[in-house]
PDB file of N, CA and C in Angstrom:
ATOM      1  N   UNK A   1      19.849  -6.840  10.805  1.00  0.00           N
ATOM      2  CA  UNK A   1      19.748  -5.538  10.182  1.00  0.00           C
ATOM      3  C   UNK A   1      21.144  -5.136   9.713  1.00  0.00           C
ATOM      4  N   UNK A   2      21.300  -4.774   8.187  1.00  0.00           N
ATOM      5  CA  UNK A   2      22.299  -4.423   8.234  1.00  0.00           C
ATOM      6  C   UNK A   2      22.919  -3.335   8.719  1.00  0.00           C
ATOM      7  N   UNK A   3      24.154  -2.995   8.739  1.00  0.00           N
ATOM      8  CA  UNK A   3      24.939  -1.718   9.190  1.00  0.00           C
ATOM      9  C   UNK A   3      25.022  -0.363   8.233  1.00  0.00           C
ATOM     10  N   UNK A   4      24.059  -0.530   7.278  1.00  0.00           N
ATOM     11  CA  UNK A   4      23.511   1.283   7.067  1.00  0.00           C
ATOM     12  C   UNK A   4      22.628   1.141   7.173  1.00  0.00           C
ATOM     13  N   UNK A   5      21.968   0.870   7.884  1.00  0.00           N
ATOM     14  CA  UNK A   5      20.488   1.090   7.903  1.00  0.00           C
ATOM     15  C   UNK A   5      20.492   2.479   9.229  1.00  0.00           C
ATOM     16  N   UNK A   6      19.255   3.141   8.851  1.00  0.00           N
ATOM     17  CA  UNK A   6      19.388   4.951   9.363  1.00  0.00           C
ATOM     18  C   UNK A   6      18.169   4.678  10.216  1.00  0.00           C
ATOM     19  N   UNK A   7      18.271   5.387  11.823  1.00  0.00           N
ATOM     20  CA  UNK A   7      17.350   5.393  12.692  1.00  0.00           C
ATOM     21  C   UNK A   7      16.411   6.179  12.215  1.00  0.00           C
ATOM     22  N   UNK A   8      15.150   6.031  12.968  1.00  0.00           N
ATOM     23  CA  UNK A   8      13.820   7.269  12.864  1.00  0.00           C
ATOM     24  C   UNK A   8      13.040   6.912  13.589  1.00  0.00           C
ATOM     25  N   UNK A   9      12.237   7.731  14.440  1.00  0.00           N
ATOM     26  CA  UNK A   9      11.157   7.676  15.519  1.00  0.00           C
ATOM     27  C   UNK A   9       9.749   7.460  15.092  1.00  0.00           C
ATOM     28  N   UNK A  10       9.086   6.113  14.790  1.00  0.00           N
ATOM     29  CA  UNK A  10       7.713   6.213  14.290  1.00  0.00           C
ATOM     30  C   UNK A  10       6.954   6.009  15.166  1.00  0.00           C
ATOM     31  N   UNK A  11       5.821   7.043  15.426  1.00  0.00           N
ATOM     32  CA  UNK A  11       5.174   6.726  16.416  1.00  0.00           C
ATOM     33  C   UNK A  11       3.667   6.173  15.879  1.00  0.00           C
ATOM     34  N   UNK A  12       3.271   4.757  16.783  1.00  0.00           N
ATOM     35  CA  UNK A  12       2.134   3.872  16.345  1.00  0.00           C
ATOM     36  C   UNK A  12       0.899   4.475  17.360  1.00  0.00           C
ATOM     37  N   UNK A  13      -0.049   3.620  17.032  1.00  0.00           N
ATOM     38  CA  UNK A  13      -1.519   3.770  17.373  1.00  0.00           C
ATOM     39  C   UNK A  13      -1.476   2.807  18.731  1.00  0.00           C
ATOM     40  N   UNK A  14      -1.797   2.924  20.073  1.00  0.00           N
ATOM     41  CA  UNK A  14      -1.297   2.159  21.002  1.00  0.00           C
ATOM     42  C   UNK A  14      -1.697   0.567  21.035  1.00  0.00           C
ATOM     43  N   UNK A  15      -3.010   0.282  19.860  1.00  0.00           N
ATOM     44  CA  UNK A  15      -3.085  -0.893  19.649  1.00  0.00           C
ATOM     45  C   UNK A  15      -2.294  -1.526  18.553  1.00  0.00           C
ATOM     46  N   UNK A  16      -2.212  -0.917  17.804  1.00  0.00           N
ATOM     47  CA  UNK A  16      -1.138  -1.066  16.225  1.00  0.00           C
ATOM     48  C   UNK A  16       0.184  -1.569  17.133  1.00  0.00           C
ATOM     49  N   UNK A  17       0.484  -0.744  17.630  1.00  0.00           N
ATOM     50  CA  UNK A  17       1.733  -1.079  18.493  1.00  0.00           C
ATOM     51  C   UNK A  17       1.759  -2.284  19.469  1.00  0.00           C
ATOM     52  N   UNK A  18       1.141  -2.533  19.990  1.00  0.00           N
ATOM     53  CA  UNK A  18       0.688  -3.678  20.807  1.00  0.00           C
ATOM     54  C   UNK A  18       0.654  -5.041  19.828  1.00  0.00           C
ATOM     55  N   UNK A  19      -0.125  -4.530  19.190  1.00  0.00           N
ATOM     56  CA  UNK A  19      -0.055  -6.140  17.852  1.00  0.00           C
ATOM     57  C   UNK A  19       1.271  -6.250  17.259  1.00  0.00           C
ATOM     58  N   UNK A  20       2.233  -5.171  16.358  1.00  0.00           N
ATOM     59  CA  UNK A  20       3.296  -5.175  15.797  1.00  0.00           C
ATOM     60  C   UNK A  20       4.318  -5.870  17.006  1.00  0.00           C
ATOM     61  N   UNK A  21       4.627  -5.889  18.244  1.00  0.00           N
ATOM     62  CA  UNK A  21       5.051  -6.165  19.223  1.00  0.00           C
ATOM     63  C   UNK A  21       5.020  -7.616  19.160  1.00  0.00           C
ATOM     64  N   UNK A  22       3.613  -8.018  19.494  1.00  0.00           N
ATOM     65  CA  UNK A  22       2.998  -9.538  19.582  1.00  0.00           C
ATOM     66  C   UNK A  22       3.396 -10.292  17.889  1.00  0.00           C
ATOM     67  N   UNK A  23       3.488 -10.073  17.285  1.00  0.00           N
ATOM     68  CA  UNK A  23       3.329 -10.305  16.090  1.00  0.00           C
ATOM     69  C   UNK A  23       5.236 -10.773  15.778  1.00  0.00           C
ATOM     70  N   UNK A  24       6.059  -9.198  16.304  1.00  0.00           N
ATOM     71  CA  UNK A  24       7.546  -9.438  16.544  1.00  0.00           C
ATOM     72  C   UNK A  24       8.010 -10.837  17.250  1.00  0.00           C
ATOM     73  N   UNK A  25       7.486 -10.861  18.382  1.00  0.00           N
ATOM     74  CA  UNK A  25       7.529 -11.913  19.186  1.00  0.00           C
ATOM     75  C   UNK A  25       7.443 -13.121  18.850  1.00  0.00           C
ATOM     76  N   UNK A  26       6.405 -13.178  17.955  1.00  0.00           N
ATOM     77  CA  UNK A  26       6.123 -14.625  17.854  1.00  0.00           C
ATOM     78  C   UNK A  26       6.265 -15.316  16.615  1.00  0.00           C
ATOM     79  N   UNK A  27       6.946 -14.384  15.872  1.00  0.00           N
ATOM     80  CA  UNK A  27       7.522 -14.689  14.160  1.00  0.00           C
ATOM     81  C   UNK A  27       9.147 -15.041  14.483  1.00  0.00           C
ATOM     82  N   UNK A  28       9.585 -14.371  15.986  1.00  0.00           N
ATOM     83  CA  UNK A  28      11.198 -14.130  15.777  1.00  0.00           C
ATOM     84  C   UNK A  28      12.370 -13.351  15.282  1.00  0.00           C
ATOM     85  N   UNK A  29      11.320 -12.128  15.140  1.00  0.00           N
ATOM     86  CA  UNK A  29      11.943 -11.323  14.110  1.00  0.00           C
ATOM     87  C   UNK A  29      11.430  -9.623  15.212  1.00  0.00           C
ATOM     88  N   UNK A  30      12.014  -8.744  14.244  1.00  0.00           N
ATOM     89  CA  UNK A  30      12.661  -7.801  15.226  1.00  0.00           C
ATOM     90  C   UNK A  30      11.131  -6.898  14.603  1.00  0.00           C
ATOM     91  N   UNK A  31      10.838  -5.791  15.331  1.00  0.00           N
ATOM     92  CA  UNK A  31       9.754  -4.627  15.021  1.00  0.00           C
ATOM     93  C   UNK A  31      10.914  -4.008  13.733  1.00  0.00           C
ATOM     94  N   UNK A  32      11.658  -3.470  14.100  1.00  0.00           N
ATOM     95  CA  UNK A  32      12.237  -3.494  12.643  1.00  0.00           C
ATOM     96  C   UNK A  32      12.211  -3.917  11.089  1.00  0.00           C
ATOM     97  N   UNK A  33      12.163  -4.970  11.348  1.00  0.00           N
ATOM     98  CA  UNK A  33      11.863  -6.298  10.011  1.00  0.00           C
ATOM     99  C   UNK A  33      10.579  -5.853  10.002  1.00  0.00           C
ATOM    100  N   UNK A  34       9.904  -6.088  10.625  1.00  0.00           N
ATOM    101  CA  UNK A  34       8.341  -6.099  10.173  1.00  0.00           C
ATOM    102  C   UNK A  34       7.723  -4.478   9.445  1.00  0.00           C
ATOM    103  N   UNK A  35       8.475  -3.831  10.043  1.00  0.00           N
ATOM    104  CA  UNK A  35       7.942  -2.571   9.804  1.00  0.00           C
ATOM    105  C   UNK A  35       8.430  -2.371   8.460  1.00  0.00           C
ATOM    106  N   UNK A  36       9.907  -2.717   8.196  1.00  0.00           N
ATOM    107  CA  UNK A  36      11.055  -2.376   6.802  1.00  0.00           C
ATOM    108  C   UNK A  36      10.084  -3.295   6.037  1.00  0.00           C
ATOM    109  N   UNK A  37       9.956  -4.210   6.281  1.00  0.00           N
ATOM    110  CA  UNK A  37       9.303  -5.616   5.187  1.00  0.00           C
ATOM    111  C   UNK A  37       7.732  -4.617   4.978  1.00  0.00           C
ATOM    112  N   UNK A  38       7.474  -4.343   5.983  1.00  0.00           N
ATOM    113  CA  UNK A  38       5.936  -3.519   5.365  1.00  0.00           C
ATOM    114  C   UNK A  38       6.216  -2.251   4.608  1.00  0.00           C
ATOM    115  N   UNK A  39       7.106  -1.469   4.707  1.00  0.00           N
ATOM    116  CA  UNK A  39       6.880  -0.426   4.202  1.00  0.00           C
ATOM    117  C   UNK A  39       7.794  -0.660   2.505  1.00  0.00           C
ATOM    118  N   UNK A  40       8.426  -1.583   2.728  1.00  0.00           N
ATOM    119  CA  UNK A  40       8.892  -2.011   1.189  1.00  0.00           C
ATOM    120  C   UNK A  40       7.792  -2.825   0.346  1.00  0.00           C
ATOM    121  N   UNK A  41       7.046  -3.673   1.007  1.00  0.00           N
ATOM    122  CA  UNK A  41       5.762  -4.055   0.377  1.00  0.00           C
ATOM    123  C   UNK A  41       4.912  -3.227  -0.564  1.00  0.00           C
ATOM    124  N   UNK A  42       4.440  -2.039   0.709  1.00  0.00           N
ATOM    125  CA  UNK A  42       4.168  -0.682   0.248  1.00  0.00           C
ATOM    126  C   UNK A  42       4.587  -0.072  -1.082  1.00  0.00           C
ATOM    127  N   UNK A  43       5.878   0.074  -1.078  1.00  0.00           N
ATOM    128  CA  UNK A  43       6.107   0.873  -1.948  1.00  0.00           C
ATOM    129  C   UNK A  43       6.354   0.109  -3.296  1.00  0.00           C
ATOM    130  N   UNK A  44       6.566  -1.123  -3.172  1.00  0.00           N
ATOM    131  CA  UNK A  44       6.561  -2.240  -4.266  1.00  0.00           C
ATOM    132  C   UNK A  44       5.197  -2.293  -5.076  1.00  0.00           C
ATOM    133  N   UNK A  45       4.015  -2.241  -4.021  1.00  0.00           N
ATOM    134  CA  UNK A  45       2.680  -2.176  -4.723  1.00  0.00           C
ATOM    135  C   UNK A  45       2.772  -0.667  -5.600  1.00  0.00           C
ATOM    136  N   UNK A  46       2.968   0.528  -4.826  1.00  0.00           N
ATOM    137  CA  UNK A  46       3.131   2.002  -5.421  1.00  0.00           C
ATOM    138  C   UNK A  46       3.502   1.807  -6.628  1.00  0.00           C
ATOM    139  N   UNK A  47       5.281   1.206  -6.764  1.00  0.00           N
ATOM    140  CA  UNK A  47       5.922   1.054  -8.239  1.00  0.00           C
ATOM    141  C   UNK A  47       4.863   0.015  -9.081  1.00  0.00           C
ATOM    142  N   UNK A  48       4.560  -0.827  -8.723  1.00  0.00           N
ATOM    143  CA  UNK A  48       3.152  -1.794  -9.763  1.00  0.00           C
ATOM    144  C   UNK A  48       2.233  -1.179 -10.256  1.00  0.00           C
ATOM    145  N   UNK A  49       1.509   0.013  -9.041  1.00  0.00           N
ATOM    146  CA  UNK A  49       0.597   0.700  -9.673  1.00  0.00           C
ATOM    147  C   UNK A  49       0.723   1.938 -10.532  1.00  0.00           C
ATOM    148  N   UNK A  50       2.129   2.623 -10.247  1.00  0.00           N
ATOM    149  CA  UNK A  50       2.691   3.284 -11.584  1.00  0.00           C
ATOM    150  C   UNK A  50       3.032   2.778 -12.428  1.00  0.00           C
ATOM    151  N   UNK A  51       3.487   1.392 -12.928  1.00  0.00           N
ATOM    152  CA  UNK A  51       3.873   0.212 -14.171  1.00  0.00           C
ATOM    153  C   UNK A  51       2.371   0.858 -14.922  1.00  0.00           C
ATOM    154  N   UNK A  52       1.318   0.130 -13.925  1.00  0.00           N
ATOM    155  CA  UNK A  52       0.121  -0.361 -14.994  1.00  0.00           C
ATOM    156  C   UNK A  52      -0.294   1.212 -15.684  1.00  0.00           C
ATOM    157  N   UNK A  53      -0.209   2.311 -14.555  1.00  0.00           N
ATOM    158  CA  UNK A  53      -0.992   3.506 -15.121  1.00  0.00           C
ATOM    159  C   UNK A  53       0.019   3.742 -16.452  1.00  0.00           C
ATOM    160  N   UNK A  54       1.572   3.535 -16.495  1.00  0.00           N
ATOM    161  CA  UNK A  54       2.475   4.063 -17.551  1.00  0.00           C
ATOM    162  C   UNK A  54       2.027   2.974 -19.116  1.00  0.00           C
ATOM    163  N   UNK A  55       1.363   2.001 -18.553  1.00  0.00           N
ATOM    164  CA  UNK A  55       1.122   0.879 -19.545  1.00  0.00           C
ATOM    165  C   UNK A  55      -0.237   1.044 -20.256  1.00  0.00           C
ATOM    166  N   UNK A  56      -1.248   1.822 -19.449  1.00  0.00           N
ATOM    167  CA  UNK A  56      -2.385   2.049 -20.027  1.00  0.00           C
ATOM    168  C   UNK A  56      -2.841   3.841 -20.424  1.00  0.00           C
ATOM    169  N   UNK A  57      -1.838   4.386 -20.649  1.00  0.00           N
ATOM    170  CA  UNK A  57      -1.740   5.909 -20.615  1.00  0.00           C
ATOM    171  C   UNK A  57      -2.468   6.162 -22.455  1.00  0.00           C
ATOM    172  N   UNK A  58      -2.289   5.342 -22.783  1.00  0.00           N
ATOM    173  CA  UNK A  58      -2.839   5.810 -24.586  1.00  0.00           C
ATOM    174  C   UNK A  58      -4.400   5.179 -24.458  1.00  0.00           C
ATOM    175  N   UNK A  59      -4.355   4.227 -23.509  1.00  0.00           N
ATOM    176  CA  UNK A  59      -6.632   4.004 -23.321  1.00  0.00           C
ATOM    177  C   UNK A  59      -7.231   5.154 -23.391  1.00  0.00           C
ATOM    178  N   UNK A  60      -8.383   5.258 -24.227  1.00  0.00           N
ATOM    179  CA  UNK A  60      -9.480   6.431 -23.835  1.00  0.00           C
ATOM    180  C   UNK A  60      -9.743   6.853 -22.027  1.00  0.00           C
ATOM    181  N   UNK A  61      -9.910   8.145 -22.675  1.00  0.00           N
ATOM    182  CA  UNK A  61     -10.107   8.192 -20.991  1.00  0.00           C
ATOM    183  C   UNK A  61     -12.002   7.902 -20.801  1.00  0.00           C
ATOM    184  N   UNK A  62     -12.882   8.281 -19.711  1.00  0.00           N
ATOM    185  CA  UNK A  62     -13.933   8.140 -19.376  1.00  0.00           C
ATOM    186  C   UNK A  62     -14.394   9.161 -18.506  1.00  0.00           C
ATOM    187  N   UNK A  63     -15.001  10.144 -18.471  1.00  0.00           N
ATOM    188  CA  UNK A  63     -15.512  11.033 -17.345  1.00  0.00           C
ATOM    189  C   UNK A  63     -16.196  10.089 -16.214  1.00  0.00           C
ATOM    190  N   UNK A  64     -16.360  10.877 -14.957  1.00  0.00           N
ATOM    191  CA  UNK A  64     -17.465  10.370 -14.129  1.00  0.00           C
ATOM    192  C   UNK A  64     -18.617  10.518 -14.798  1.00  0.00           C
ATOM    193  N   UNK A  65     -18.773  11.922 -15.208  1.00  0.00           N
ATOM    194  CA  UNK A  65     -19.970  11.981 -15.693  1.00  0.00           C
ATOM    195  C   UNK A  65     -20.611  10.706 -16.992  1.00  0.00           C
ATOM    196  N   UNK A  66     -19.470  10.116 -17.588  1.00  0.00           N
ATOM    197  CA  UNK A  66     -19.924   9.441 -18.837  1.00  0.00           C
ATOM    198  C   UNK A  66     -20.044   8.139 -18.442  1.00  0.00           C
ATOM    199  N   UNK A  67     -18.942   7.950 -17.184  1.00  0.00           N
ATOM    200  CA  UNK A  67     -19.369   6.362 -16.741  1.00  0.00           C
ATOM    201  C   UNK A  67     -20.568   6.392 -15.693  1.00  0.00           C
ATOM    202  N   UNK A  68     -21.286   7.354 -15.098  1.00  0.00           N
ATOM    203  CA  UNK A  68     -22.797   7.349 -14.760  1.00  0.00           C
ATOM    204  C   UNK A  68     -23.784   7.441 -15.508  1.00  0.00           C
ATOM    205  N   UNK A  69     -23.821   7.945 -16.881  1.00  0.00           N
ATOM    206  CA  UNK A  69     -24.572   7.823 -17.631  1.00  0.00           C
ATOM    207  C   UNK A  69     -25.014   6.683 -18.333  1.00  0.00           C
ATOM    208  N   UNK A  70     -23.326   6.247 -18.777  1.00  0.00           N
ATOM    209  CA  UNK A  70     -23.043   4.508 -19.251  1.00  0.00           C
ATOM    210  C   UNK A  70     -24.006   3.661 -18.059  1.00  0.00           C
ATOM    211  N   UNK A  71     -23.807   3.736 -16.897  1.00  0.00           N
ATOM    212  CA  UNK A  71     -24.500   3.016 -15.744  1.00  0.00           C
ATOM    213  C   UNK A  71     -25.680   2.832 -16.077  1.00  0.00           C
ATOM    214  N   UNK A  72     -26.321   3.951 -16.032  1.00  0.00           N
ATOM    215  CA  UNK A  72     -27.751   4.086 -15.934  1.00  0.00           C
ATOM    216  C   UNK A  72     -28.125   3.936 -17.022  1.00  0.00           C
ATOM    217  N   UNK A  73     -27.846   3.904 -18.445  1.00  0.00           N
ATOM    218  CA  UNK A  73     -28.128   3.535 -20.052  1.00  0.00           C
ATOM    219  C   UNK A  73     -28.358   2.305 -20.175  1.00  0.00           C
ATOM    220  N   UNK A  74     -27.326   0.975 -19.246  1.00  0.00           N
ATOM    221  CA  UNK A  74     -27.331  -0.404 -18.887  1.00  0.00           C
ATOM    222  C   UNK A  74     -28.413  -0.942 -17.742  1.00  0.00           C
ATOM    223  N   UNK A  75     -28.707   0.359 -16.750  1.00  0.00           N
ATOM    224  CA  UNK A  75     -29.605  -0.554 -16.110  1.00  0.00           C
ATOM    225  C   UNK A  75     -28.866  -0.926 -15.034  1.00  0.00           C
ATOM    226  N   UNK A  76     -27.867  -0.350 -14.990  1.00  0.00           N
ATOM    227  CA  UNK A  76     -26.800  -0.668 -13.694  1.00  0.00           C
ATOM    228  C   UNK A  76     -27.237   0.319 -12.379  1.00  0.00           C
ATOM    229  N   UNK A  77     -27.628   1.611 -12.693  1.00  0.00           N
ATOM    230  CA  UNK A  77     -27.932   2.591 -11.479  1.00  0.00           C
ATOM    231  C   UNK A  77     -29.478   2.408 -11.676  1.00  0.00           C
TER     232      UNK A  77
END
């Protein structure tokens, strides 16, 4: 871990915690890593899924109401 990295108290689910533990253990790697590596995952998917919405912002849009109608016009509902 490097040397800025900033403490914080997360508190887990007592089985979540139990696995993240087991999981630490047996990869070799610290609850730290696993948690930093997950929550950067996280937010890596977040930035992907703001890419695509900024990439498809000029598509028609679709109501619920128009894509249930579309459904049921096809034979889908």
């Amino acid at each position: 871990m490097s040397n800025l990295s900033k403490r914080s108290t997360v508190y887990f689910n007592e089985n979540i915690h139990q696995a993240l533990r087991m999981k630490a253990i047996t990869s070799h790697r610290s609850l730290s890593e696993l948690v930093n590596d997950a929550v950067t995952l996280m937010l890596a998917e977040d930035q992907q899924d703001l890419s695509a919405f900024e990439q498809r912002v000029s598509e028609p849009s679709l109501s619920y109401e128009a894509l249930l109608d579309d459904l049921k016009a096809h034979g889908k509902l």
